[in-house]
N, C-alpha and C. Protein backbone atom coordinates (compact mmCIF):
# COMPACT_ATOMS: atom_id res chain seq x y z
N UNK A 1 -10.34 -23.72 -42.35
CA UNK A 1 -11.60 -23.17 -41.95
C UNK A 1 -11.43 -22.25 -40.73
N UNK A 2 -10.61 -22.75 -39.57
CA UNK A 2 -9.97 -21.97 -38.37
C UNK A 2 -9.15 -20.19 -39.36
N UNK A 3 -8.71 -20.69 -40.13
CA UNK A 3 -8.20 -19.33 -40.13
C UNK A 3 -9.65 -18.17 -40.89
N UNK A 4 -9.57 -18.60 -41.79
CA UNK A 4 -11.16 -17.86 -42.44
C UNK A 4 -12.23 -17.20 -41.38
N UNK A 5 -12.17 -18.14 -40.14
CA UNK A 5 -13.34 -17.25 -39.15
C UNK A 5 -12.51 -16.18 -38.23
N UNK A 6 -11.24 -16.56 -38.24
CA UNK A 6 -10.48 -15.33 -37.65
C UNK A 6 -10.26 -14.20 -38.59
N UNK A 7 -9.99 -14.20 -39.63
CA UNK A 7 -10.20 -13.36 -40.55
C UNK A 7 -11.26 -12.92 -40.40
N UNK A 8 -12.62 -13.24 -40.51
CA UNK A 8 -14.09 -12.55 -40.14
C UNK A 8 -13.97 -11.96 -39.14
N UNK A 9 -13.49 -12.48 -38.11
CA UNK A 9 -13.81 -11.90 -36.73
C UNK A 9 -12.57 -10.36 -37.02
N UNK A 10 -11.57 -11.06 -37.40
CA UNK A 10 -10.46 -9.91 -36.89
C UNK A 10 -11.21 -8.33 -38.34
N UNK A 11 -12.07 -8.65 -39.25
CA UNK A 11 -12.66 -7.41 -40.00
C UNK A 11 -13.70 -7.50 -39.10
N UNK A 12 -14.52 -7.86 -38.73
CA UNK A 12 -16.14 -7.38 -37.53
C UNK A 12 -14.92 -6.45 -36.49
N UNK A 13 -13.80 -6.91 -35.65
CA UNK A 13 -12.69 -6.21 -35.54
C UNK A 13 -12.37 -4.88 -36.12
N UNK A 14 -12.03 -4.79 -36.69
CA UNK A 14 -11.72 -3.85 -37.57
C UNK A 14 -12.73 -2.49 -37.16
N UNK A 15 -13.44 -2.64 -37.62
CA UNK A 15 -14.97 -1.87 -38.29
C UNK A 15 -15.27 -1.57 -36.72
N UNK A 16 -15.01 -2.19 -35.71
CA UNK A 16 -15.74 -1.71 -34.34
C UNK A 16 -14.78 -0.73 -33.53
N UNK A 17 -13.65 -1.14 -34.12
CA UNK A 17 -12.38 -0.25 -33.40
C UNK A 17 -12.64 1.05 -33.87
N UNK A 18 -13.12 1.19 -35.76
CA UNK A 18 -13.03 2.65 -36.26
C UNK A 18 -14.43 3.36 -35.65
N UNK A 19 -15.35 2.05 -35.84
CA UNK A 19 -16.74 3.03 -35.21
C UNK A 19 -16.60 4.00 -33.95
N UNK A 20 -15.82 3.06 -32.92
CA UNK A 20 -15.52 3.32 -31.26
C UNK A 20 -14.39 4.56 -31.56
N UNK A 21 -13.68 4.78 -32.01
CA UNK A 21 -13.13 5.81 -32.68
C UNK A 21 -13.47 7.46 -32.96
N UNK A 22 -14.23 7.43 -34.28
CA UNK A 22 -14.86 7.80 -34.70
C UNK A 22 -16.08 8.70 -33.24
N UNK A 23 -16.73 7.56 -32.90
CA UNK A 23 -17.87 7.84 -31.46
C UNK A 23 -17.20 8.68 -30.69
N UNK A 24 -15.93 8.18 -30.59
CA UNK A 24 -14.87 9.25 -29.15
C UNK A 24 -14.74 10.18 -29.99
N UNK A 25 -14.44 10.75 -31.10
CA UNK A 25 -14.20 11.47 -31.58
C UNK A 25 -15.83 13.00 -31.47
N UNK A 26 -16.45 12.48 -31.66
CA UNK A 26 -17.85 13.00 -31.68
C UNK A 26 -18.25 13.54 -30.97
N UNK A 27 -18.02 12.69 -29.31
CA UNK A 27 -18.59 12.99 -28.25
C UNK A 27 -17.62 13.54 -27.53
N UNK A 28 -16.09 13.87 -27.89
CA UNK A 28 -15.35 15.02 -27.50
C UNK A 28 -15.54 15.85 -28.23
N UNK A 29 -15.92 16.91 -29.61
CA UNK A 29 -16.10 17.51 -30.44
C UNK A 29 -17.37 18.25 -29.41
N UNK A 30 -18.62 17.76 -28.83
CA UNK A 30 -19.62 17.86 -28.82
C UNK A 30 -19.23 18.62 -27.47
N UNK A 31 -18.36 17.54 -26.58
CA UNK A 31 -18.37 18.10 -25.53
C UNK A 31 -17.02 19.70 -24.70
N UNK A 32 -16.65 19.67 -26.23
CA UNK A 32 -15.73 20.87 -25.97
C UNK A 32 -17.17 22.00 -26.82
N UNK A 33 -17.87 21.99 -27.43
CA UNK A 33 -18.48 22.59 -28.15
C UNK A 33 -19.62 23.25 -26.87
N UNK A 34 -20.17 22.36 -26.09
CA UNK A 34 -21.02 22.50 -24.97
C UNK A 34 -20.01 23.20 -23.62
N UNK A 35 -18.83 22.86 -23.68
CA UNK A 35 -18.32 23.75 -22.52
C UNK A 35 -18.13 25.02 -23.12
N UNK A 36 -17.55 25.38 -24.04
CA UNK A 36 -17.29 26.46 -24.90
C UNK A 36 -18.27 27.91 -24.32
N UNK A 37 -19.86 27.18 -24.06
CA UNK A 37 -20.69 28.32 -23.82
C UNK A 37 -20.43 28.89 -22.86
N UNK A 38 -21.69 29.84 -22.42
CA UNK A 38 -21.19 30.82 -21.70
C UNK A 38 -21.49 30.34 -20.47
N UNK A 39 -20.20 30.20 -19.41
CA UNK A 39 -21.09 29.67 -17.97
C UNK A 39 -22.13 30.63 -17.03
N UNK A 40 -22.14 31.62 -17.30
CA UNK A 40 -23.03 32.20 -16.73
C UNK A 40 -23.87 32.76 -17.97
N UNK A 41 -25.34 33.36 -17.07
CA UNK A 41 -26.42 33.81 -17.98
C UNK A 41 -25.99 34.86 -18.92
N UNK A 42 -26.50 35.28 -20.15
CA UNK A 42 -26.18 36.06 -20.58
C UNK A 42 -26.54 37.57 -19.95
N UNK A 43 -25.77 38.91 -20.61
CA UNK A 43 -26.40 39.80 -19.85
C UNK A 43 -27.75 40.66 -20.60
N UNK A 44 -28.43 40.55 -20.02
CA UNK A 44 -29.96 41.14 -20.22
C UNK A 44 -29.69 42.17 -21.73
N UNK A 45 -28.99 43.36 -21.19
CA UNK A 45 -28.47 44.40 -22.42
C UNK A 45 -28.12 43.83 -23.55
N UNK A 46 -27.14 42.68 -23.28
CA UNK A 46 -26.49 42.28 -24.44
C UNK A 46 -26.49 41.09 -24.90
N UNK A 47 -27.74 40.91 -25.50
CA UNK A 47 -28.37 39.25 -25.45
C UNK A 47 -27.06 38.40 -26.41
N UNK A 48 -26.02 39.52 -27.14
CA UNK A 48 -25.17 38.49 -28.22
C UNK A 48 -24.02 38.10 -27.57
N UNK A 49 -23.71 38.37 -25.63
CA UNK A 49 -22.60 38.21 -25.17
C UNK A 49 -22.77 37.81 -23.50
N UNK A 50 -21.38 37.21 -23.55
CA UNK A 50 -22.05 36.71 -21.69
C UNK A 50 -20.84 36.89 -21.46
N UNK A 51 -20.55 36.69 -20.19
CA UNK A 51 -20.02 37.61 -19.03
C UNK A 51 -18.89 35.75 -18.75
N UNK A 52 -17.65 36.12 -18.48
CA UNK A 52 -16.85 34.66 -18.35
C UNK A 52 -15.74 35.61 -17.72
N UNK A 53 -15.53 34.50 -16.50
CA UNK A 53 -14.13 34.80 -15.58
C UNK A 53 -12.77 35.16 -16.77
N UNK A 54 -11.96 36.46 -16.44
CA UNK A 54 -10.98 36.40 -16.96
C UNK A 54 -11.23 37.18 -18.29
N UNK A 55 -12.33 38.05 -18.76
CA UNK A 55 -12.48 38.74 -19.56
C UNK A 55 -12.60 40.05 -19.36
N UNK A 56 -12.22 41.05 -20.00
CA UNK A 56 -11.79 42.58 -20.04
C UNK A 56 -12.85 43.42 -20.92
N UNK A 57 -13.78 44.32 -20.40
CA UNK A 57 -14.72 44.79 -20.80
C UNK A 57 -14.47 46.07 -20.61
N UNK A 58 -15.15 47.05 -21.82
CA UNK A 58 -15.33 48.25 -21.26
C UNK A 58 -16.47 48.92 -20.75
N UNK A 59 -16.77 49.95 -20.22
CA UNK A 59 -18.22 49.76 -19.30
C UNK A 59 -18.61 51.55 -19.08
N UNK A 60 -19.32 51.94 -18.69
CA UNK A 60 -19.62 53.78 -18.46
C UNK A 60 -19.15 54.18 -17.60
N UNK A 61 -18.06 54.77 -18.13
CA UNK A 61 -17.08 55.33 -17.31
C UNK A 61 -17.25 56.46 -16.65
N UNK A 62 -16.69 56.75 -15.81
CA UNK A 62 -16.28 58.26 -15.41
C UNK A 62 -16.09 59.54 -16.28
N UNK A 63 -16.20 60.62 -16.03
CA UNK A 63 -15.71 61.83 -17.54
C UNK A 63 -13.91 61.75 -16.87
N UNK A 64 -12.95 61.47 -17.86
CA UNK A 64 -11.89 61.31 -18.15
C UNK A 64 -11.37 60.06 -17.50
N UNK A 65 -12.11 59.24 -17.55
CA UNK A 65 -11.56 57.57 -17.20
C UNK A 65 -12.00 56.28 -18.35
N UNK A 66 -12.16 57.62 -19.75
CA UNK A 66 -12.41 56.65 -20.73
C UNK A 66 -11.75 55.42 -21.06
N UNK A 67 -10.63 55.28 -21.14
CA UNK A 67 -9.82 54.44 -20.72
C UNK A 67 -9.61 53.22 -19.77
N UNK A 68 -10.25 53.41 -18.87
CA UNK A 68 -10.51 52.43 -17.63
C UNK A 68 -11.40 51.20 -18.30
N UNK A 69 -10.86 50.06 -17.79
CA UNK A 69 -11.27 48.81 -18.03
C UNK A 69 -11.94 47.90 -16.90
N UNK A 70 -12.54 47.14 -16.73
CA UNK A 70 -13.13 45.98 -16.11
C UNK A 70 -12.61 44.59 -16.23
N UNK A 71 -11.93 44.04 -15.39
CA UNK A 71 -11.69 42.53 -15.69
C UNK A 71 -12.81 41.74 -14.73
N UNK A 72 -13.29 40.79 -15.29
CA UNK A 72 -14.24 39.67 -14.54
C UNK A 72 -13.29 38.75 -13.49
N UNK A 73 -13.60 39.16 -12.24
CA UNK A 73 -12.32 38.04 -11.26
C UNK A 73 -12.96 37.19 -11.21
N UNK A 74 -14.06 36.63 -10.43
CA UNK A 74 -14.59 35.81 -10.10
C UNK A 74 -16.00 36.14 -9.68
N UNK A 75 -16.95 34.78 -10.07
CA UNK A 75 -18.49 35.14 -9.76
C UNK A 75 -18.97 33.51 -8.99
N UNK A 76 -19.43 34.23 -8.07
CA UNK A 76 -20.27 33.19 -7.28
C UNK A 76 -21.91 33.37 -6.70
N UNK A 77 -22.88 32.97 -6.40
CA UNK A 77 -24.28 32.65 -5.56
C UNK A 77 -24.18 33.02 -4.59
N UNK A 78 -24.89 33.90 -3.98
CA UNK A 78 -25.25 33.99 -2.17
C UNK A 78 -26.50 32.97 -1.94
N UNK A 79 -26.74 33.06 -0.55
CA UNK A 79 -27.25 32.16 0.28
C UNK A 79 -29.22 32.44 -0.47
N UNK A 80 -29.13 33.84 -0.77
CA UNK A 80 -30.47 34.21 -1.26
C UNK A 80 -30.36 33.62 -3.28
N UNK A 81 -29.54 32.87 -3.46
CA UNK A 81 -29.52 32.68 -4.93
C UNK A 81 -29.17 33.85 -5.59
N UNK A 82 -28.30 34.67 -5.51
CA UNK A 82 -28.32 36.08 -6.33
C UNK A 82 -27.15 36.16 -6.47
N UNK A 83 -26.65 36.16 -8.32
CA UNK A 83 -25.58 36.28 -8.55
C UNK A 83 -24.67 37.36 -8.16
N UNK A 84 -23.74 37.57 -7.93
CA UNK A 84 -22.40 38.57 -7.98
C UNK A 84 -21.33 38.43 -8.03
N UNK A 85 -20.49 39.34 -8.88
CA UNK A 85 -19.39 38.96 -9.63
C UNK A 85 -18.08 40.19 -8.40
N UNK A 86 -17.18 39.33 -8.89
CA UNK A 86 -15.77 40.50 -8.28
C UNK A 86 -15.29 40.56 -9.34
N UNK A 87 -14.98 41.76 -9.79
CA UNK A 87 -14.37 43.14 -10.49
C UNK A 87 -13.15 43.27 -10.41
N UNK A 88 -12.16 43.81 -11.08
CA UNK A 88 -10.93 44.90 -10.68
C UNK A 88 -11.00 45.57 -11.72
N UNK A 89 -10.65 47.01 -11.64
CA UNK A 89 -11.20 48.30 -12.37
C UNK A 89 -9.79 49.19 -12.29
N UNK A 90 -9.21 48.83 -13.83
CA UNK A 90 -7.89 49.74 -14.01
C UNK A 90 -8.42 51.23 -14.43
N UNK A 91 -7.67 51.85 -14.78
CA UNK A 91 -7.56 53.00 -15.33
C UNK A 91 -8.14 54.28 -14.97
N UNK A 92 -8.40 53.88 -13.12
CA UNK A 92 -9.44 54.89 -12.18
C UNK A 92 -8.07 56.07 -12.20
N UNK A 93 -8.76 57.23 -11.97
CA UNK A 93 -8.36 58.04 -11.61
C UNK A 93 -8.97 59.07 -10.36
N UNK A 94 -8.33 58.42 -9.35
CA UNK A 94 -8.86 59.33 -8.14
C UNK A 94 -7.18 60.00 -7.89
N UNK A 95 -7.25 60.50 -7.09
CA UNK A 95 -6.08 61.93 -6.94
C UNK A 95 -5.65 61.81 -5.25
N UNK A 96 -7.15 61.93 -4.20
CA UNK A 96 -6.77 61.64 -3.45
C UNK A 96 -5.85 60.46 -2.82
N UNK A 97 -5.25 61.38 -1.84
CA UNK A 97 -3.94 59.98 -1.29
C UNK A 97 -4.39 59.06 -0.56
N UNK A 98 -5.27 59.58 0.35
CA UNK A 98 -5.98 57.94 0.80
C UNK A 98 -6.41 57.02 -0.08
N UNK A 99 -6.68 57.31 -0.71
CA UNK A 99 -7.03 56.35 -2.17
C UNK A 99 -5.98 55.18 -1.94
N UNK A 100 -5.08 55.16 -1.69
CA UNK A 100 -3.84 54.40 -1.39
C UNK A 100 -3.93 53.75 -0.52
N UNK A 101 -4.47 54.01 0.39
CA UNK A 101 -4.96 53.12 2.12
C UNK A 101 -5.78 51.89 1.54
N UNK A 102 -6.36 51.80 0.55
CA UNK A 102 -7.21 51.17 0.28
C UNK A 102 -7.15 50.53 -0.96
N UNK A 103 -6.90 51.09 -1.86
CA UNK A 103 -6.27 50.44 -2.99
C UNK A 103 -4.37 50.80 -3.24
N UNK A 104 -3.57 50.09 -2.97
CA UNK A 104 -2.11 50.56 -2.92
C UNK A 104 -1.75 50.50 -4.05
N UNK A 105 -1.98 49.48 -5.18
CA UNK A 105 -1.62 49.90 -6.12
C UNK A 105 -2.63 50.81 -7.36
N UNK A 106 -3.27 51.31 -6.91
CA UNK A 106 -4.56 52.21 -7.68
C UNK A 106 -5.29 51.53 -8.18
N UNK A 107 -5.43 49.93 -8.01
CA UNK A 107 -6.81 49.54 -9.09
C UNK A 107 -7.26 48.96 -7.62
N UNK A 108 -8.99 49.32 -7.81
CA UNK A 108 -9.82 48.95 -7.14
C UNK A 108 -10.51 47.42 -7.48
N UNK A 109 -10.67 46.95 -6.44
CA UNK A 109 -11.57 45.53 -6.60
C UNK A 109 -13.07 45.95 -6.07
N UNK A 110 -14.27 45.80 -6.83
CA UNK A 110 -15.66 45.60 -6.39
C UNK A 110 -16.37 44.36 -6.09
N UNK A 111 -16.96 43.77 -5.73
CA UNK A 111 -18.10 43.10 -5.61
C UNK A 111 -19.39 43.81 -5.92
N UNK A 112 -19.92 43.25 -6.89
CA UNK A 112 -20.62 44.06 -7.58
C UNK A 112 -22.27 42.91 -8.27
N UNK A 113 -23.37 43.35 -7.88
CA UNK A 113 -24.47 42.63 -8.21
C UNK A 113 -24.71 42.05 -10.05
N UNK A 114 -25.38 41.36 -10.26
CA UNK A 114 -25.45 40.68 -11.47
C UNK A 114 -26.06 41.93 -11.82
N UNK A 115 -27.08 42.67 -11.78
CA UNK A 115 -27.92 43.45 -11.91
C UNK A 115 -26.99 45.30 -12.26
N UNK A 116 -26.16 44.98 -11.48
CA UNK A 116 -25.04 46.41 -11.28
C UNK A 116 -24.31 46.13 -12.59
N UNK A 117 -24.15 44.78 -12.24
CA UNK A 117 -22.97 44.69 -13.60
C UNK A 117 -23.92 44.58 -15.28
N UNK A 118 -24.69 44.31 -15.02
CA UNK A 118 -25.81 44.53 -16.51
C UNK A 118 -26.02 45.91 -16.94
N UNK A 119 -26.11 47.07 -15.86
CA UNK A 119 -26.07 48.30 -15.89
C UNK A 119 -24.49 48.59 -16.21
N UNK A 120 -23.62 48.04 -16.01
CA UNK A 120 -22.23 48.66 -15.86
C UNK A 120 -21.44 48.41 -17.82
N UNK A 121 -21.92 47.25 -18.13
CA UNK A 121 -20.85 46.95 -19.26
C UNK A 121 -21.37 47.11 -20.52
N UNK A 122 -20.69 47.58 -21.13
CA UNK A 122 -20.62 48.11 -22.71
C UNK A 122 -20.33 47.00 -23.48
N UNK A 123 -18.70 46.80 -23.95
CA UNK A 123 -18.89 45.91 -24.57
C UNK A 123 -17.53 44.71 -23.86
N UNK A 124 -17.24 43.81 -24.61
CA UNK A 124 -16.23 42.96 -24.55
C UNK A 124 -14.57 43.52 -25.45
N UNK A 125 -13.60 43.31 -24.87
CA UNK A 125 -12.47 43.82 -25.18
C UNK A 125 -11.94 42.33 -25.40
N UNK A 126 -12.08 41.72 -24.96
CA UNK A 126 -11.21 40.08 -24.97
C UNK A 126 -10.75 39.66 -23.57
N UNK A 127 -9.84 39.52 -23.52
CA UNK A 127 -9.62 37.93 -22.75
C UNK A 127 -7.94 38.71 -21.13
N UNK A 128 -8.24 38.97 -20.35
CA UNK A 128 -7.18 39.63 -19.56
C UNK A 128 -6.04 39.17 -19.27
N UNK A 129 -4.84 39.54 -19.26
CA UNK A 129 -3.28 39.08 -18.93
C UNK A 129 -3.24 38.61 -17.94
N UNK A 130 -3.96 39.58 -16.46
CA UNK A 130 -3.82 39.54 -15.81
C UNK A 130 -4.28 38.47 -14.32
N UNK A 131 -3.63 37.81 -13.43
CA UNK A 131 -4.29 36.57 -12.93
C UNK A 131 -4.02 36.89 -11.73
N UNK A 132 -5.36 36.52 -11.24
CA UNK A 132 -5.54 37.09 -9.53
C UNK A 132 -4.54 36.09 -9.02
N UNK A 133 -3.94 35.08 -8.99
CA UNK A 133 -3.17 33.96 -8.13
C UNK A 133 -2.09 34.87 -7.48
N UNK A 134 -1.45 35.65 -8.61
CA UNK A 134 -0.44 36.41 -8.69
C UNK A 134 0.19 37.75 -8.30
N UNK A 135 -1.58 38.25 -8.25
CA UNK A 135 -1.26 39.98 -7.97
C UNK A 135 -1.60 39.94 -5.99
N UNK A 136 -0.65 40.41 -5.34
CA UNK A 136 -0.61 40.62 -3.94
C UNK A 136 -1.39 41.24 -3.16
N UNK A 137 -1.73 42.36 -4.37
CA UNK A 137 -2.66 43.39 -3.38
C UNK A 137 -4.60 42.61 -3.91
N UNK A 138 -4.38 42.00 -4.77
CA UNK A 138 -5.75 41.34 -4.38
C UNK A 138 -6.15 40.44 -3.87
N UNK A 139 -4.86 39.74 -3.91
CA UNK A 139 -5.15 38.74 -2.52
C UNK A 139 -5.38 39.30 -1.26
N UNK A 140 -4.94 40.59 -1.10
CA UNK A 140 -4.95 41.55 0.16
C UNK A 140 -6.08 41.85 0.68
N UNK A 141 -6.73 42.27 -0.68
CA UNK A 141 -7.85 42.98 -0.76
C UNK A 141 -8.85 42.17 -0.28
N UNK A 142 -9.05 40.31 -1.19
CA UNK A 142 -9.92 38.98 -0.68
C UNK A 142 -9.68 39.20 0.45
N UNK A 143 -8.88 38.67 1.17
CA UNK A 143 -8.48 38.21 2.66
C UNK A 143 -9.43 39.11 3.74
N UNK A 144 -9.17 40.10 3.28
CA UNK A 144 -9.54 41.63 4.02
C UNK A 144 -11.10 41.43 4.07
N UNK A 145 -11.84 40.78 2.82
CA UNK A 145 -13.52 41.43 2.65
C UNK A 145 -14.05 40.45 3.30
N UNK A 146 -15.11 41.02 3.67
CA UNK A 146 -15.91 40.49 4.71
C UNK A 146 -17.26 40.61 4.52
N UNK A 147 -17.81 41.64 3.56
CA UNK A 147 -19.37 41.82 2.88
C UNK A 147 -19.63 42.71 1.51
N UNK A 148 -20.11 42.18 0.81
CA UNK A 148 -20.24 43.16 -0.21
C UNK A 148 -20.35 44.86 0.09
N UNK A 149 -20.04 45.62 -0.59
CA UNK A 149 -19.97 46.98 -0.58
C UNK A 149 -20.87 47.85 -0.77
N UNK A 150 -21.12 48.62 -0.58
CA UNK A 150 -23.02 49.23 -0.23
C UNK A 150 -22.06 51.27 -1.17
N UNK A 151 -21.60 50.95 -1.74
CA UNK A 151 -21.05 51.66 -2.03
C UNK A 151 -21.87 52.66 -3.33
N UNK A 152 -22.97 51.61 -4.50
CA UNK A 152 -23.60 51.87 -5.30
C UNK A 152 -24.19 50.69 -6.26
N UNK A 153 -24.91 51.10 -6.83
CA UNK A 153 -25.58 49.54 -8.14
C UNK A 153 -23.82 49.23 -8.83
N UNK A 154 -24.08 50.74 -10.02
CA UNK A 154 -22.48 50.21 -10.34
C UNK A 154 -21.20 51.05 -10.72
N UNK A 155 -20.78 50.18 -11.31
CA UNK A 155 -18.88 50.48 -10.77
C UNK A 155 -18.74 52.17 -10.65
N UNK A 156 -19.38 53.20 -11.97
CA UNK A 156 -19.47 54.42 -11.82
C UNK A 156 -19.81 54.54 -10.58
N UNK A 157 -20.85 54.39 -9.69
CA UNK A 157 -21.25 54.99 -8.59
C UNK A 157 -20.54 54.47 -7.41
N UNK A 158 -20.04 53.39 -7.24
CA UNK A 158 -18.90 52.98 -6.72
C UNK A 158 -17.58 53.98 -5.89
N UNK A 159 -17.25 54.60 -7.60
CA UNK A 159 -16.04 55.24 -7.72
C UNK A 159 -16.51 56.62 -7.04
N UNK A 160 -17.53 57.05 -7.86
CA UNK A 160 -18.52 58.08 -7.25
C UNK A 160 -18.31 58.74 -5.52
N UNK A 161 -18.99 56.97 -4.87
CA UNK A 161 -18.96 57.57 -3.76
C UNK A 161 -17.90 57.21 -2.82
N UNK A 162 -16.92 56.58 -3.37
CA UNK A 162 -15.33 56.72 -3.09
C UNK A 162 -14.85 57.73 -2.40
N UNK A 163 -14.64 58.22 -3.94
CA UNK A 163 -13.81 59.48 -4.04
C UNK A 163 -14.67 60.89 -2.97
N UNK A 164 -15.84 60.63 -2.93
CA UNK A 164 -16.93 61.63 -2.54
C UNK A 164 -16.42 61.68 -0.80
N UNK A 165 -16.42 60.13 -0.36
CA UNK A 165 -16.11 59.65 1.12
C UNK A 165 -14.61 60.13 1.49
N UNK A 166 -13.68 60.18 0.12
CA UNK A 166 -12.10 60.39 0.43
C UNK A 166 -12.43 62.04 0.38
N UNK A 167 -12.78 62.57 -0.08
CA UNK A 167 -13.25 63.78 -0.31
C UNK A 167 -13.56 64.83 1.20
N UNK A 168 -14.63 64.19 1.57
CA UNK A 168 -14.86 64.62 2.71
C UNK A 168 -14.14 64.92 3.85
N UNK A 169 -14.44 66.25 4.18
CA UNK A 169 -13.57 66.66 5.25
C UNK A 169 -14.36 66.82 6.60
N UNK A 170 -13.69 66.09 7.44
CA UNK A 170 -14.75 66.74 9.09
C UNK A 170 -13.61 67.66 10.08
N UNK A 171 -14.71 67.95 10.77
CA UNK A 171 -14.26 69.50 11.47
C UNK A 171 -15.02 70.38 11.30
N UNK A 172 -14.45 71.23 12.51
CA UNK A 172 -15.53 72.87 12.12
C UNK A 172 -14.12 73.73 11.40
């Protein structure tokens, strides 16, 4: 009779191990499915796509900087609740040499408003090679900033008034 109720018990056994199983199975499925989304809001323009650290976009470029890309570095909240994201922006073409004082290896980093960047991006390219841990001159660049850039809404006008500022000559 002793063995018969262990037998019961060890199938009620059974059946609770696969349920508990099964359950973990579900509620990791669910919960890679829920991180998956997009951590930030989507962008206004492009209700079928959202904006994620580490992705490569193309955006309204310059006339002959068709080419130039956008990677998403990092996005954080100010003190007023207002999103803004940091940028790095290959494929600029400015000419001037100071350009170099400031960006040494030619790609620029922005800080750039949620609002700038809704105006700025076209579409999604995928997923970037490239990892800020690694590259020197943007760690250079972090270290260095001290306030967002009053430079323009977005990245076009940015570059805009860059090049406009490297441009400028004083003197009589």
């Amino acid at each position: 009779m002793l063995l018969s109720e262990v037998a019961k018990y060890y199938g009620i056994f059974e059946i609770m191990l696969e349920i508990t199983k099964k359950l973990s199975l579900f509620i990791a499925l669910i919960s890679v499915l829920l991180l998956e989304g997009c951590a930030t809001p989507r962008i206004a323009e492009h209700t079928d796509k959202c904006v994620k650290l580490g992705q490569e976009w193309s955006y309204d470029t310059r006339v002959g900087e068709e080419n130039s890309r956008i990677t998403i570095v990092d996005a954080f909240i100010n003190k007023d609740k207002r999103r803004f994201y940091v940028v790095r922006v290959t494929g600029v073409k400015i000419d001037e040499p100071n350009f170099k004082n400031y960006f040494p290896d030619d790609v620029p980093y922005f800080m750039i408003s949620e609002r700038g960047l809704n105006a700025t991006l076209k579409s999604l390219l995928g997923e970037a090679k490239w990892n800020k841990y690694y590259d020197q001159y943007y760690q250079l660049w972090r270290k260095e900033l001290t306030h967002p850039d009053d430079y323009g809404l977005t990245i076009k006008d940015k570059l805009n008034t860059i090049e406009e500022l490297l441009n400028t000559r004083l003197g009589a």
